[in-house]
Every structure is written in structure tokens, then in C-alpha cells.
PDB file of N, CA and C in Angstrom:
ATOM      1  N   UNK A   1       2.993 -18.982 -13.452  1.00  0.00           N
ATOM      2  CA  UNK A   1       3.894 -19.835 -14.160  1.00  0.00           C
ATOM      3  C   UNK A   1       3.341 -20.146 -15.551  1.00  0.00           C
ATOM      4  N   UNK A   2       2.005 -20.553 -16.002  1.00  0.00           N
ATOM      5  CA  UNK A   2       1.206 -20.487 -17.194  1.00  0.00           C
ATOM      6  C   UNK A   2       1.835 -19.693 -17.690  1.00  0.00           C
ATOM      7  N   UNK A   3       1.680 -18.137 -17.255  1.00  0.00           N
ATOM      8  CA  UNK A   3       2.164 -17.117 -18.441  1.00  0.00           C
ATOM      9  C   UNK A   3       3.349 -17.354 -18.979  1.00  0.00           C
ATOM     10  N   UNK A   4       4.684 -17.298 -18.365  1.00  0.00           N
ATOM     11  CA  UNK A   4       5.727 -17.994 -18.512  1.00  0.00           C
ATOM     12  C   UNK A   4       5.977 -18.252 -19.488  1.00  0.00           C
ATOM     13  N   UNK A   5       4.898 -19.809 -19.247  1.00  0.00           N
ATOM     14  CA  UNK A   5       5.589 -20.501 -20.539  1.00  0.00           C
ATOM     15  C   UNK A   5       4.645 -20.557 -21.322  1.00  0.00           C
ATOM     16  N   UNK A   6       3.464 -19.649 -21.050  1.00  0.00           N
ATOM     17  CA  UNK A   6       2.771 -19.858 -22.511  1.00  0.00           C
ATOM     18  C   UNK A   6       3.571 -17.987 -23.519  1.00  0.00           C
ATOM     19  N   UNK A   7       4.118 -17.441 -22.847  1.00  0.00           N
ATOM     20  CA  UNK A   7       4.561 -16.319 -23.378  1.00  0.00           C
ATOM     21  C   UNK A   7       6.362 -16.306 -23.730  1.00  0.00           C
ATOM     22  N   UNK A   8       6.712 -17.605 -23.282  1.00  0.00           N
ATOM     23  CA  UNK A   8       8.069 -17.877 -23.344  1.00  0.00           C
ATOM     24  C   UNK A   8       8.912 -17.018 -22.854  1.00  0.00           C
ATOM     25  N   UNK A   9       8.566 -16.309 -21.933  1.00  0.00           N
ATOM     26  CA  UNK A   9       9.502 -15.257 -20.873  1.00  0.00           C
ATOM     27  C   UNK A   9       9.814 -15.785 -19.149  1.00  0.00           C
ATOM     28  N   UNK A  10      10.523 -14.299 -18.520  1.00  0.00           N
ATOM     29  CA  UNK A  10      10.828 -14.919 -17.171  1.00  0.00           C
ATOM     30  C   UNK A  10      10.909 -13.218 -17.052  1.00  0.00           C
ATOM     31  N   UNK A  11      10.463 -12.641 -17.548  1.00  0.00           N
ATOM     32  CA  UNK A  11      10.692 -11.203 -16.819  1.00  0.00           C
ATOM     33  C   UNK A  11       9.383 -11.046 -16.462  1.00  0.00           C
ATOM     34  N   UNK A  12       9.288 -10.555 -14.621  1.00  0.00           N
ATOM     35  CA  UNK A  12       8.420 -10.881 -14.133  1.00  0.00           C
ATOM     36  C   UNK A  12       7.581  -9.624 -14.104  1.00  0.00           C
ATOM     37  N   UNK A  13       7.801  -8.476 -14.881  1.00  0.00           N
ATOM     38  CA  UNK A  13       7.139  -7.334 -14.994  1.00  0.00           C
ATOM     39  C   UNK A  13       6.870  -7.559 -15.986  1.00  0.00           C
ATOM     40  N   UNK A  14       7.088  -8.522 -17.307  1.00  0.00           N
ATOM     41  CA  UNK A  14       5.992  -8.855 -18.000  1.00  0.00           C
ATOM     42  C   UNK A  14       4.814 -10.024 -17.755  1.00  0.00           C
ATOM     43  N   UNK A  15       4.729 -10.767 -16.945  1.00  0.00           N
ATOM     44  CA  UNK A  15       3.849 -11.527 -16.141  1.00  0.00           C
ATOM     45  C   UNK A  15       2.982 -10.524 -15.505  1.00  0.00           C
ATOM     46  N   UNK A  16       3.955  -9.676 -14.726  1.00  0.00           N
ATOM     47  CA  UNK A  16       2.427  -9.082 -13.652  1.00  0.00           C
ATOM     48  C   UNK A  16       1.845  -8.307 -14.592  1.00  0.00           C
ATOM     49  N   UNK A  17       2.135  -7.619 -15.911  1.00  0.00           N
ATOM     50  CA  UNK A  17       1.314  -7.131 -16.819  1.00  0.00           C
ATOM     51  C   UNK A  17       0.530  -7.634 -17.008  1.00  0.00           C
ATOM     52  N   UNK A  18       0.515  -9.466 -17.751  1.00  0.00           N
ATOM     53  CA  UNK A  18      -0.113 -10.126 -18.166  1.00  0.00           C
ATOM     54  C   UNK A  18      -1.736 -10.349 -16.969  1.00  0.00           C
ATOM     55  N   UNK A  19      -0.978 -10.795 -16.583  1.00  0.00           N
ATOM     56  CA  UNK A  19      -2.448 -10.369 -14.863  1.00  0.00           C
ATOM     57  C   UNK A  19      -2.875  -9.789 -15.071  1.00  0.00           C
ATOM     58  N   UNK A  20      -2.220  -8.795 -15.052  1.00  0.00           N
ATOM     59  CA  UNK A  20      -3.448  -7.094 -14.633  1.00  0.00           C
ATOM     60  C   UNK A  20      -4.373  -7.440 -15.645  1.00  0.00           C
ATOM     61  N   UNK A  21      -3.533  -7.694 -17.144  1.00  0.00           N
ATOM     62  CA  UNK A  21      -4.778  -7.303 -18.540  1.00  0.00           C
ATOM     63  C   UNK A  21      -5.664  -8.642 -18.607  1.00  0.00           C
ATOM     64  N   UNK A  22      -5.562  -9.832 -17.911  1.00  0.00           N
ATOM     65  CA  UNK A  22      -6.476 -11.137 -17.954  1.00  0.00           C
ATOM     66  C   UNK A  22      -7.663 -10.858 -17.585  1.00  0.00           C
ATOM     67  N   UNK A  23      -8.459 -10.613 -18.577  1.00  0.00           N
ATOM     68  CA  UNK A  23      -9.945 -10.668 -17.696  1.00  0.00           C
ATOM     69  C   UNK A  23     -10.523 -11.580 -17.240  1.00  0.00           C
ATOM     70  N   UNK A  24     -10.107 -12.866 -17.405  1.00  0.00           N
ATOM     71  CA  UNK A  24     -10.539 -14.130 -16.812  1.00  0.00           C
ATOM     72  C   UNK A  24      -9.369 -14.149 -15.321  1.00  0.00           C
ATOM     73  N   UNK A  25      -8.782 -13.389 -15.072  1.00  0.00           N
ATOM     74  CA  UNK A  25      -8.154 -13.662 -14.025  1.00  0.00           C
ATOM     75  C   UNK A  25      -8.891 -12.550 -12.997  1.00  0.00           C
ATOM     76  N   UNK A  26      -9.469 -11.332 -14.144  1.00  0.00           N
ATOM     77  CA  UNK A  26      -9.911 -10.157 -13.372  1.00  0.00           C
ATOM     78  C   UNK A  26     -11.279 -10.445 -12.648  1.00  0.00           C
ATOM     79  N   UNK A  27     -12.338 -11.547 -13.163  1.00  0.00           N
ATOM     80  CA  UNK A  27     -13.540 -11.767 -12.637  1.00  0.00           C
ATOM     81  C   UNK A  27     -13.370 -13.152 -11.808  1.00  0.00           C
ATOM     82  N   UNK A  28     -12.071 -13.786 -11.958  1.00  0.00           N
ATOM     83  CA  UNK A  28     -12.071 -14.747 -10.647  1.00  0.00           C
ATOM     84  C   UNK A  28     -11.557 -13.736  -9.415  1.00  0.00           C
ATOM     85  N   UNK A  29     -10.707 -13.014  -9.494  1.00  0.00           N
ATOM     86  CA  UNK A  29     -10.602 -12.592  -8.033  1.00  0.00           C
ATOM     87  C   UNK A  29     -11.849 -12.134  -7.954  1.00  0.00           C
ATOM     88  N   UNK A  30     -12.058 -11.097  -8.856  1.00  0.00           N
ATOM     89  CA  UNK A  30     -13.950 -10.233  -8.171  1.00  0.00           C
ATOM     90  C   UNK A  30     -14.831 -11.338  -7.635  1.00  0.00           C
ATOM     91  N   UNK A  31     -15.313 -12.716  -8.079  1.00  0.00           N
ATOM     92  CA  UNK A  31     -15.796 -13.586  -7.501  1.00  0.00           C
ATOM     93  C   UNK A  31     -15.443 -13.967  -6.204  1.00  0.00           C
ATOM     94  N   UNK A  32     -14.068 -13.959  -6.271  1.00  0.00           N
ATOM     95  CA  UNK A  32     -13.697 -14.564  -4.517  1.00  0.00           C
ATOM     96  C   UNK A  32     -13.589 -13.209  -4.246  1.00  0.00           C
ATOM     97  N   UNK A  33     -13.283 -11.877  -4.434  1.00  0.00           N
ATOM     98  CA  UNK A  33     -13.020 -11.157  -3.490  1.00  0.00           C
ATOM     99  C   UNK A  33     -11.871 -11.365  -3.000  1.00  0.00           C
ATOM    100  N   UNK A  34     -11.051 -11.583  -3.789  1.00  0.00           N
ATOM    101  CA  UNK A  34      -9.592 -11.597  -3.444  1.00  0.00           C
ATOM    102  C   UNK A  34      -9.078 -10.325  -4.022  1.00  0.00           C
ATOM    103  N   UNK A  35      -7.661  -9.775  -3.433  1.00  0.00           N
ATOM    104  CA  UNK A  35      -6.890  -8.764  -3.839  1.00  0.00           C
ATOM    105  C   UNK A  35      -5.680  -9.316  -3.456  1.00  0.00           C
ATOM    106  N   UNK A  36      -5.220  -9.241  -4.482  1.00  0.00           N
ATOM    107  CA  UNK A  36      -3.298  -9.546  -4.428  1.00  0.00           C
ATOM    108  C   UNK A  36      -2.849  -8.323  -4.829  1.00  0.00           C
ATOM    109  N   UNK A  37      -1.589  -8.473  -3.980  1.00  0.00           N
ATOM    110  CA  UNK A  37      -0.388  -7.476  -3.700  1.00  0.00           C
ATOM    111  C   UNK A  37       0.573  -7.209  -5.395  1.00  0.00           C
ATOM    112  N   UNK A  38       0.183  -6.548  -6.389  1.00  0.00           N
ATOM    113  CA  UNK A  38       1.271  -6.641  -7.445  1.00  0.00           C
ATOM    114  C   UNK A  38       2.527  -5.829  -7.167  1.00  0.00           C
ATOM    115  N   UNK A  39       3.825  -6.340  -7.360  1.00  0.00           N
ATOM    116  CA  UNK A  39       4.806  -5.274  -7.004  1.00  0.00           C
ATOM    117  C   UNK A  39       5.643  -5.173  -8.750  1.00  0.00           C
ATOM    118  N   UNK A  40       6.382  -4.682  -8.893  1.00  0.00           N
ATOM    119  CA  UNK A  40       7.084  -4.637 -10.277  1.00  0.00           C
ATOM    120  C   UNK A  40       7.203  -5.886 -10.258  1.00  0.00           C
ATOM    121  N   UNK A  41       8.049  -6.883  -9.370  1.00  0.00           N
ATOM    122  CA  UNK A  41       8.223  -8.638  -9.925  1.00  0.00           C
ATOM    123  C   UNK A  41       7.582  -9.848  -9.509  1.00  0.00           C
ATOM    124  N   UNK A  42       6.611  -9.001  -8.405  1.00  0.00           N
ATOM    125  CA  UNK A  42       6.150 -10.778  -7.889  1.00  0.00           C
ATOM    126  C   UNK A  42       4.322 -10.074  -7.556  1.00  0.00           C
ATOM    127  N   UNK A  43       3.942 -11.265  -7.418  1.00  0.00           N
ATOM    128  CA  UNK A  43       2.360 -10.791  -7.076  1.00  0.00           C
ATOM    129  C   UNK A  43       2.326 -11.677  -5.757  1.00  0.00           C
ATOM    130  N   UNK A  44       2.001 -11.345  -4.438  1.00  0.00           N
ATOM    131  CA  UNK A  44       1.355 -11.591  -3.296  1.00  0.00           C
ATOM    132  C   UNK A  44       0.245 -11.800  -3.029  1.00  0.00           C
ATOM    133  N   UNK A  45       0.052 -13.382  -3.068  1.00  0.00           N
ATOM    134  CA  UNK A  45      -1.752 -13.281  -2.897  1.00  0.00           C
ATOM    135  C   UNK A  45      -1.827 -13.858  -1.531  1.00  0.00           C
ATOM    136  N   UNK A  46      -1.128 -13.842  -0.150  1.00  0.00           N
ATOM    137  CA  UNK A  46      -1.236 -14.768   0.959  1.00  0.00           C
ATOM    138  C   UNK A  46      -0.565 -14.083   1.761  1.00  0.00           C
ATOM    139  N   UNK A  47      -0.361 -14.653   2.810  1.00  0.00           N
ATOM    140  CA  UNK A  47      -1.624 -14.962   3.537  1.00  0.00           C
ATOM    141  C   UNK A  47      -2.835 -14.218   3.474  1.00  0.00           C
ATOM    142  N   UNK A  48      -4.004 -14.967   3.847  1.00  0.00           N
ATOM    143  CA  UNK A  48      -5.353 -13.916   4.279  1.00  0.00           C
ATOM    144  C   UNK A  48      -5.847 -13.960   5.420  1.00  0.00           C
ATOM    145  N   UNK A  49      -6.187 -13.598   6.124  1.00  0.00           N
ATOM    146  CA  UNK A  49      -6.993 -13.059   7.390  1.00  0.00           C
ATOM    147  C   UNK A  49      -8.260 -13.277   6.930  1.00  0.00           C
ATOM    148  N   UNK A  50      -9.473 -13.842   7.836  1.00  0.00           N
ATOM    149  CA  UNK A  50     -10.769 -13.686   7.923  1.00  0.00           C
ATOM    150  C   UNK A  50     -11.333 -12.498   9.007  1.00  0.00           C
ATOM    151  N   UNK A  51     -11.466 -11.366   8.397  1.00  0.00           N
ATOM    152  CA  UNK A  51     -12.272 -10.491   9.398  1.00  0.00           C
ATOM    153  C   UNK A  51     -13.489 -10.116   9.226  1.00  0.00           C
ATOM    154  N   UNK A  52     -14.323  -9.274  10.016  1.00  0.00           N
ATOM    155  CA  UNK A  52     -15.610  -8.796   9.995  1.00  0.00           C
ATOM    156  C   UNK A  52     -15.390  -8.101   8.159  1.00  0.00           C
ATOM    157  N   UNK A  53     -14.797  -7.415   7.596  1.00  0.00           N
ATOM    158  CA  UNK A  53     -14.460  -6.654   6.522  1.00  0.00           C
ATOM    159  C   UNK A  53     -15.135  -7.512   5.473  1.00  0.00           C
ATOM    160  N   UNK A  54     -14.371  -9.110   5.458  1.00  0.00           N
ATOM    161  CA  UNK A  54     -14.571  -9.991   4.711  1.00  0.00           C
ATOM    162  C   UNK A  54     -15.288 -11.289   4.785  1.00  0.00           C
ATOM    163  N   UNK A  55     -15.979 -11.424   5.766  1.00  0.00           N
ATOM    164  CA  UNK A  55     -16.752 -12.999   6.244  1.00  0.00           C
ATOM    165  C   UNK A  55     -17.428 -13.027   5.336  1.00  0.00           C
ATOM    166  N   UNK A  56     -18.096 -11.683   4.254  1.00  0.00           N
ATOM    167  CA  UNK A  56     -19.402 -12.626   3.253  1.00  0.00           C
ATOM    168  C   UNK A  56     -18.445 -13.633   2.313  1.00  0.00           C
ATOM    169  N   UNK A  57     -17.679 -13.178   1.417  1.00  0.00           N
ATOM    170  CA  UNK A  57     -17.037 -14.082   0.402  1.00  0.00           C
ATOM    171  C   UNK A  57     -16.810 -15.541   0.943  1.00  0.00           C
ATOM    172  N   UNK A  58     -16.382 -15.207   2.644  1.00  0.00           N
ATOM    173  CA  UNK A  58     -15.209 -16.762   3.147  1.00  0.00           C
ATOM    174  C   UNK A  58     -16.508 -17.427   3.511  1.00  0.00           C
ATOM    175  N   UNK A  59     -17.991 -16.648   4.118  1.00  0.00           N
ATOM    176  CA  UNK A  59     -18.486 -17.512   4.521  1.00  0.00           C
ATOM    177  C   UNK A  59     -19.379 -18.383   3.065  1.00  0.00           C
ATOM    178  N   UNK A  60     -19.450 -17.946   1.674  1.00  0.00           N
ATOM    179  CA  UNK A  60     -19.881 -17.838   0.495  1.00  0.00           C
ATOM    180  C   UNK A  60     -19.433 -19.829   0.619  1.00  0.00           C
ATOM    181  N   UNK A  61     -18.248 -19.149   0.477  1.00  0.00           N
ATOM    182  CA  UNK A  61     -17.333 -20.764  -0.266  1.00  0.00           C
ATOM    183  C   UNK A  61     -17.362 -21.533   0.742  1.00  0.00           C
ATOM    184  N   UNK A  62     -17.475 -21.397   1.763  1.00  0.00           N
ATOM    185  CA  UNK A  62     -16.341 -22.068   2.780  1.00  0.00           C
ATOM    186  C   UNK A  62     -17.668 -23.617   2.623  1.00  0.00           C
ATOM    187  N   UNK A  63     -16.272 -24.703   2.878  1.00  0.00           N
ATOM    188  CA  UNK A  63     -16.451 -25.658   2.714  1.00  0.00           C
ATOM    189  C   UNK A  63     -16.632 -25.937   1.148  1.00  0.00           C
ATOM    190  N   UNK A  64     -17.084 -25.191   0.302  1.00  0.00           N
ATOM    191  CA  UNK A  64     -16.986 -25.448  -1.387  1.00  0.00           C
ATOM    192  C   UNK A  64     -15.284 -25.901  -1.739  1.00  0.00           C
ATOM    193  N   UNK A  65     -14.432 -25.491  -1.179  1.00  0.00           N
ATOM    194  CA  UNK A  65     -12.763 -25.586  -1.776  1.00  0.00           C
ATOM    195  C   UNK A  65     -12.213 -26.273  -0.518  1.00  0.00           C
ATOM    196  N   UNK A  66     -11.132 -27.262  -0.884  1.00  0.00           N
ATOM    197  CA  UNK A  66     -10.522 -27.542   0.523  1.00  0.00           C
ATOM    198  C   UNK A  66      -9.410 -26.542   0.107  1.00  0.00           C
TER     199      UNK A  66
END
């Protein structure tokens, strides 16, 4: 939503552009180890699953964020 309105648009294939090229958005997921779903209009970051794949990151934070 930031981008939005700091770019004064609503076309949402120019938002998920804006993502992709954020490098401050690119080294917070690498920190959490998150991966969201980009599609041409919406980005999917949820639900997540905790599995064997991923316990280092969840067990990293956990309790740091409610």
C-alpha cells in the first residue's frame, strides 16, 4: 500500500515491480527467509507452515515478534 501512494498508482503490476526492484525489501525477506508468491497483481506472503525445511529462521526470531 506504501507504494501506492507513494507512486500515486493502483496498477498492481506496477507495485509488484516496485518489490521485486526494493532492495530494502530484498534483504528483509533474505533476513527472515521469507518467499512470497508474486503473481502479475497481487503478492502472497501467507500463510506459512513451520517445517523441518525451515525451523532455523522461525526458531531465529521466535519470540523476538509477536
Amino acid at each position: 500500500m506504501a507504494i501506492a501512494v507513494r507512486d500515486k498508482t493502483h496498477d498492481p503490476a506496477h507495485i509488484v515491480a516496485a518489490l521485486k526492484d526494493d532492495k530494502k525489501v530484498a534483504a528483509r525477506l533474505a533476513k527472515y527467509d521469507l518467499k512470497p508468491v508474486y503473481t502479475g497483481s497481487t503478492v502472497s506472503s501467507g500463510p506459512s507452515f513451520v517445517t523441518r525445511d525451515n525451523l532455523a529462521p522461525v526458531q531465529k526470531y521466535a519470540g523476538s515478534y509477536r
